[in-house]
N, C-alpha and C. Protein backbone atom coordinates (compact mmCIF):
# COMPACT_ATOMS: atom_id res chain seq x y z
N UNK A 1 -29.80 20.82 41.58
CA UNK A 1 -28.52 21.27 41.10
C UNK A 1 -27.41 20.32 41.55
N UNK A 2 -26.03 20.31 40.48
CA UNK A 2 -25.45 19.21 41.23
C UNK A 2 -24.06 20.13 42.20
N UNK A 3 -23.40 19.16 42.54
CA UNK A 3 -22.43 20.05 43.35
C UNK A 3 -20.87 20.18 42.62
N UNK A 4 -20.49 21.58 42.58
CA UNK A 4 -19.10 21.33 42.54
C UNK A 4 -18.32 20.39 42.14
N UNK A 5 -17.35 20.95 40.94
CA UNK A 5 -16.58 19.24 40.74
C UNK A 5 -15.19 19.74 40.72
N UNK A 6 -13.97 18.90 41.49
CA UNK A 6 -13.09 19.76 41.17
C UNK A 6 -12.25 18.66 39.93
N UNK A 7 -11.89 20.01 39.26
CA UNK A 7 -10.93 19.26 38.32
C UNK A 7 -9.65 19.59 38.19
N UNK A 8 -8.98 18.81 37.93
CA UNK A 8 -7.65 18.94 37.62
C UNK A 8 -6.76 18.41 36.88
N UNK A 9 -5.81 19.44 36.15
CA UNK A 9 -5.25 19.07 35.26
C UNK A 9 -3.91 18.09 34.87
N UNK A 10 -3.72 17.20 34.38
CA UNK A 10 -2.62 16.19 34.34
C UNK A 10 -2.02 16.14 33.30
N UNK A 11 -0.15 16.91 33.52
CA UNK A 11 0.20 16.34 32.45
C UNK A 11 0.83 15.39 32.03
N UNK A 12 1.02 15.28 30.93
CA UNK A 12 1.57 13.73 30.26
C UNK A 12 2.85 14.14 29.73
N UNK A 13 3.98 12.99 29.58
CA UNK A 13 5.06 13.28 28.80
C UNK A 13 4.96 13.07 27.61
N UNK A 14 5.65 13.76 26.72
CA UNK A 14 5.49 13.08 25.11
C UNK A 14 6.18 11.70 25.02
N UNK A 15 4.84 11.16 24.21
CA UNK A 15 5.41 9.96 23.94
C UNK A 15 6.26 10.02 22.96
N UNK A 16 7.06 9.32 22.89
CA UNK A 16 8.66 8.60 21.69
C UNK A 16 8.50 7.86 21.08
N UNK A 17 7.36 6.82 21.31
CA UNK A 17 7.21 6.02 20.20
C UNK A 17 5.72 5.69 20.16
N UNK A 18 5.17 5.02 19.12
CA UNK A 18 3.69 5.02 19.34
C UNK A 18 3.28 3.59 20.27
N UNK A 19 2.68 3.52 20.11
CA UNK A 19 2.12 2.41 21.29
C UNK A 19 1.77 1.21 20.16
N UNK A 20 1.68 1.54 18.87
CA UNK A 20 1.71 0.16 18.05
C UNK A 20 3.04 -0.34 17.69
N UNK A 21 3.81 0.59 18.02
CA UNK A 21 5.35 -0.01 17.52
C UNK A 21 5.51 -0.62 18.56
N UNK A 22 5.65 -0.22 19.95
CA UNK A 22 6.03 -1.16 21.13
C UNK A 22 5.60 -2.16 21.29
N UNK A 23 3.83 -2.25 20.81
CA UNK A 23 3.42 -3.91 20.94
C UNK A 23 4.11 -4.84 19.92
N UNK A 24 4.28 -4.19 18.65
CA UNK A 24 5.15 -4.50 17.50
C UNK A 24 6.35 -5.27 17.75
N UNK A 25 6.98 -4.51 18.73
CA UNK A 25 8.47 -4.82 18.76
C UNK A 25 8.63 -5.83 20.20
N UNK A 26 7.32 -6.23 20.60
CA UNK A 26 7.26 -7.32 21.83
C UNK A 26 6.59 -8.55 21.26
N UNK A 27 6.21 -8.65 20.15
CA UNK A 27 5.38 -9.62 19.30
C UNK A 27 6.82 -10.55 18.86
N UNK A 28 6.41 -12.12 19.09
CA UNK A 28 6.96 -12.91 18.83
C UNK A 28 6.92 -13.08 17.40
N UNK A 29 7.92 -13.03 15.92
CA UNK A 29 7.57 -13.16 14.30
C UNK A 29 7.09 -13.74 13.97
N UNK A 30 7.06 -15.30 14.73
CA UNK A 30 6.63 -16.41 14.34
C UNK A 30 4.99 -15.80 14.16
N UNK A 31 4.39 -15.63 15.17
CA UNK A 31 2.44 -15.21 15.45
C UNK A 31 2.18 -14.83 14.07
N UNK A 32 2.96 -13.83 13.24
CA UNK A 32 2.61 -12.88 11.84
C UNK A 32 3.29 -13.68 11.05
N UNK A 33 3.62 -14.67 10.81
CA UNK A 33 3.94 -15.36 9.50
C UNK A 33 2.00 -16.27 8.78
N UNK A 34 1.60 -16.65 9.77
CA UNK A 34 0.10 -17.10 9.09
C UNK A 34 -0.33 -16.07 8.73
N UNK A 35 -0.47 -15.04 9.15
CA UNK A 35 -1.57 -13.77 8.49
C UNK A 35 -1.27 -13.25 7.01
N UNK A 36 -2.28 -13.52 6.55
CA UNK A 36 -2.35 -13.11 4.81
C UNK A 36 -2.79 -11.44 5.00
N UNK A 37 -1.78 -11.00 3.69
CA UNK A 37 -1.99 -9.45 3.74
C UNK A 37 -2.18 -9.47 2.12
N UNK A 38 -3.10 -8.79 1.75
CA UNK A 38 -3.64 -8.32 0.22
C UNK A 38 -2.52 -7.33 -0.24
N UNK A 39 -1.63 -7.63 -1.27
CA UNK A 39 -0.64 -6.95 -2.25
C UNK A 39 -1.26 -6.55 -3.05
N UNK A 40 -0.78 -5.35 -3.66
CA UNK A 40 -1.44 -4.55 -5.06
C UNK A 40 -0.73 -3.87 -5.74
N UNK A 41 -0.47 -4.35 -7.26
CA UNK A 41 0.40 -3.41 -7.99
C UNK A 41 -0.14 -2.35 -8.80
N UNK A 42 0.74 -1.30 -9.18
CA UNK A 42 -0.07 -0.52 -9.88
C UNK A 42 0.54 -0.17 -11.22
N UNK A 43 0.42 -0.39 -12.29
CA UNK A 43 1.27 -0.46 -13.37
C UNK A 43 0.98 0.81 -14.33
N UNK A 44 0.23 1.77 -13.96
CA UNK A 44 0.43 2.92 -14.18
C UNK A 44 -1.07 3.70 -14.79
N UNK A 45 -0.85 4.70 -15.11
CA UNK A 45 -2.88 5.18 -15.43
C UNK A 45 -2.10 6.34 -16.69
N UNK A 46 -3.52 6.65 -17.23
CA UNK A 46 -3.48 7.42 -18.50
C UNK A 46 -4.96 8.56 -18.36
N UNK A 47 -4.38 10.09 -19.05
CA UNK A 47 -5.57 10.51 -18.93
C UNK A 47 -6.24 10.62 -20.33
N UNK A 48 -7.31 10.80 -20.46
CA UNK A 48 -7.93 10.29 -21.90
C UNK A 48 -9.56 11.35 -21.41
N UNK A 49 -9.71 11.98 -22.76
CA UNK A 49 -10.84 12.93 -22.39
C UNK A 49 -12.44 12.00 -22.28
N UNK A 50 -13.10 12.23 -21.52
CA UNK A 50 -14.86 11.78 -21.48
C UNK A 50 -14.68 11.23 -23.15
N UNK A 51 -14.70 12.16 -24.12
CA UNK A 51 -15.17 11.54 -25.52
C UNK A 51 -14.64 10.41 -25.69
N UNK A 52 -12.96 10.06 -25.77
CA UNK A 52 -13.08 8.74 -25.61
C UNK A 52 -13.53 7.99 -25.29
N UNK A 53 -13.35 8.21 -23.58
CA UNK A 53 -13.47 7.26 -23.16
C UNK A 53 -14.79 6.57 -22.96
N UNK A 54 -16.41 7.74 -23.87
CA UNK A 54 -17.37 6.69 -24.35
C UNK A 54 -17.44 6.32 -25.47
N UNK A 55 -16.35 6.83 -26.44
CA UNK A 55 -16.52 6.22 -27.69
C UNK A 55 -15.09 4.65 -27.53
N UNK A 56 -14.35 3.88 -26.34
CA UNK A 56 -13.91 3.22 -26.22
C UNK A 56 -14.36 1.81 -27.32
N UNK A 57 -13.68 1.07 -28.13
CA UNK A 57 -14.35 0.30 -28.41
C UNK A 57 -13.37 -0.79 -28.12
N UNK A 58 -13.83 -2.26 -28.38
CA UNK A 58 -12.49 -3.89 -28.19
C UNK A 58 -11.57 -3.48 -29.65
N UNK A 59 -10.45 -3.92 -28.52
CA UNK A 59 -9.36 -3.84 -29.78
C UNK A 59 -8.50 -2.31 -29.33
N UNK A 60 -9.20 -1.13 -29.14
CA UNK A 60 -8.68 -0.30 -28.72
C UNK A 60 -7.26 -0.18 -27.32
N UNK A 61 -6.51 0.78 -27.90
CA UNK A 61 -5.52 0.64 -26.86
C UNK A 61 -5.37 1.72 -26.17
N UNK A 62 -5.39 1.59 -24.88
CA UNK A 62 -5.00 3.04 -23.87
C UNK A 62 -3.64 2.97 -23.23
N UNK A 63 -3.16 3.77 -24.00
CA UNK A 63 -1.19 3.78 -23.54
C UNK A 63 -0.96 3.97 -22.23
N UNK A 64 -0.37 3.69 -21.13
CA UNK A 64 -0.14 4.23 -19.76
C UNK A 64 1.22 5.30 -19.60
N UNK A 65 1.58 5.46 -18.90
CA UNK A 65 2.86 6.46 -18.91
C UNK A 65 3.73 5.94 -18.23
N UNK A 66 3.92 4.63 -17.59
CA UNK A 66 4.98 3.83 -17.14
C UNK A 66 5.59 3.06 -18.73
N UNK A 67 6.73 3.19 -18.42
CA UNK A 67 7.47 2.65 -19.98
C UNK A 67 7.63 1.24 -18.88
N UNK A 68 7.66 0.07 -20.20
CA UNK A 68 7.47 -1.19 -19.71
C UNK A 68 8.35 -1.87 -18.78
N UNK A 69 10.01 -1.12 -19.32
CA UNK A 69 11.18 -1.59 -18.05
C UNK A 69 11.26 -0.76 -17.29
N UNK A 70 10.35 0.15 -16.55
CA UNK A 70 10.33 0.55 -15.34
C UNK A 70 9.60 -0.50 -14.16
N UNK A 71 10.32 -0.30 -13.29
CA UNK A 71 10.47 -1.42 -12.14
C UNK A 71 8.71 -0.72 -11.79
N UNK A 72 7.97 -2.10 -11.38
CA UNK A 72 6.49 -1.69 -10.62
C UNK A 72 6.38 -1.57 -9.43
N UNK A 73 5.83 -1.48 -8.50
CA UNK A 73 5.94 -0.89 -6.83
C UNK A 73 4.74 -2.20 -6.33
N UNK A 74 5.10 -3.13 -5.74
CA UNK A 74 4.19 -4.07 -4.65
C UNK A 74 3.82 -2.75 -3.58
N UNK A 75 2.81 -3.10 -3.51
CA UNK A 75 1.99 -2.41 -2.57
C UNK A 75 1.62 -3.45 -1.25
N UNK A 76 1.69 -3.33 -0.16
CA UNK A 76 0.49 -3.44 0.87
C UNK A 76 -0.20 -2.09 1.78
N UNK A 77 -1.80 -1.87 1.49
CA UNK A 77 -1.97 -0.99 1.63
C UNK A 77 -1.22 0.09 0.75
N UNK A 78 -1.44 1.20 1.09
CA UNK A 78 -0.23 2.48 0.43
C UNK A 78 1.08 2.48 0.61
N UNK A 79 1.86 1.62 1.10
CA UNK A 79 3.18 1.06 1.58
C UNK A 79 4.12 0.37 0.33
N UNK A 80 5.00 0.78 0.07
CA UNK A 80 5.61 0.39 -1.00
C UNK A 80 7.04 -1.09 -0.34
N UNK A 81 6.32 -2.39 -0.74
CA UNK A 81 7.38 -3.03 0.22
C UNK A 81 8.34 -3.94 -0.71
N UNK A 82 8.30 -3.27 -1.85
CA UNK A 82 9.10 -4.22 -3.30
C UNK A 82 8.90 -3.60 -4.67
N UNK A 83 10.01 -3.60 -5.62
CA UNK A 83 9.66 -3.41 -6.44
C UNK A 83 10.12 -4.56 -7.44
N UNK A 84 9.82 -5.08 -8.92
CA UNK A 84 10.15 -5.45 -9.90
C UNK A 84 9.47 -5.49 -11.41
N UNK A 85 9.91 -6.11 -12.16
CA UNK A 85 9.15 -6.28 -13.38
C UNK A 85 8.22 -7.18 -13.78
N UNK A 86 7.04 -6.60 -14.47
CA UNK A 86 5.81 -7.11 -14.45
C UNK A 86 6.12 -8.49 -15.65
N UNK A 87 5.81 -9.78 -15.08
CA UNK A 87 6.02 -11.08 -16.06
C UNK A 87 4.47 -12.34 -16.01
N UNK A 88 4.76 -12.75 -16.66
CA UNK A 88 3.68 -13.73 -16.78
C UNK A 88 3.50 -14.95 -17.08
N UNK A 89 3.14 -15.75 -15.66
CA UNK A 89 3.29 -16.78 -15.12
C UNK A 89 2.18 -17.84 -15.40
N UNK A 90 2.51 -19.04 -16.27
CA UNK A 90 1.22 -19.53 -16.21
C UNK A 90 -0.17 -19.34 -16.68
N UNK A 91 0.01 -17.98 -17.53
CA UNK A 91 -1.48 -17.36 -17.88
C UNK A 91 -1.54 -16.11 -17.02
N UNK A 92 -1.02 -16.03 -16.06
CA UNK A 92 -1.05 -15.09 -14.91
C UNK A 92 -0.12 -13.94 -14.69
N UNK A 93 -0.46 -12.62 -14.86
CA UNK A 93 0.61 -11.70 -14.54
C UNK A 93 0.72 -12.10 -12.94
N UNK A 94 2.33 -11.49 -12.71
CA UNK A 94 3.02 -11.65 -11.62
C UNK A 94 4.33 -10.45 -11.59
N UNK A 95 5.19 -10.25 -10.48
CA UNK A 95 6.08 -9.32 -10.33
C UNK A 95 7.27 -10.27 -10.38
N UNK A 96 8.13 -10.25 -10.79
CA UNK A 96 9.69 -10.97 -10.51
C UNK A 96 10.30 -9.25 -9.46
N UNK A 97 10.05 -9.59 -8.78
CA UNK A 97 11.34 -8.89 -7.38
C UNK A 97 12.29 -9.17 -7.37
N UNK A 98 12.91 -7.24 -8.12
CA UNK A 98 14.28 -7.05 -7.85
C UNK A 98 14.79 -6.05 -6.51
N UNK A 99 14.02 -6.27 -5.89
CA UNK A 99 14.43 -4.66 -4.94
C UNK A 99 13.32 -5.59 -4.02
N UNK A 100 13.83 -5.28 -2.39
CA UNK A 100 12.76 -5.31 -1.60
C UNK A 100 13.03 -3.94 -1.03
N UNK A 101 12.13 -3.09 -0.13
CA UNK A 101 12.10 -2.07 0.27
C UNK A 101 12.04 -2.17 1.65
N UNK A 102 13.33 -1.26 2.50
CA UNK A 102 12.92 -1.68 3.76
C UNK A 102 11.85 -0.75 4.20
């Protein structure tokens, strides 16, 4: 058998801020300018019943519910850090940013 343990209880103060903001806010900016972060826009979704969507054929069009001059939302992660209008660059869609988000 083992022996006796004493325990006791300790309390803690609430913390005020989280412990990633404080390392956050002791981090030199320069360190986080190399780090690449994956952006993602989302230009909007449509619902459309099963039958369509296996009778889909090329050529077909699926309308979205964002009207086209509504500003799009840059994403990192679920974080909304910009918005603008969707343009195309080169062959390439792209955002022209009118809004950054703090």
């Amino acid at each position: 058998m083992s022996e006796p343990v004493e325990v006791e209880l300790v309390e803690l103060e609430e913390a005020t801020e989280k412990l990633g903001e404080r390392i956050f806010k002791r981090l030199n900016p320069n360190i986080l300018k190399g780090i690449e972060v994956e952006v993602k826009i989302n230009i909007g979704s449509a619902k459309i019943s099963v039958e369509r969507l296996m009778t889909l054929s090329k050529g077909e069009i699926v309308q979205l519910d964002t009207p086209s001059s509504q500003k799009i939302n840059l994403l990192v992660g679920s974080q909304v850090v910009a918005k603008g209008l969707l343009v195309v660059v080169n062959g390439h869609y792209g955002l022209q940013v009118s809004e950054v988000v703090a």
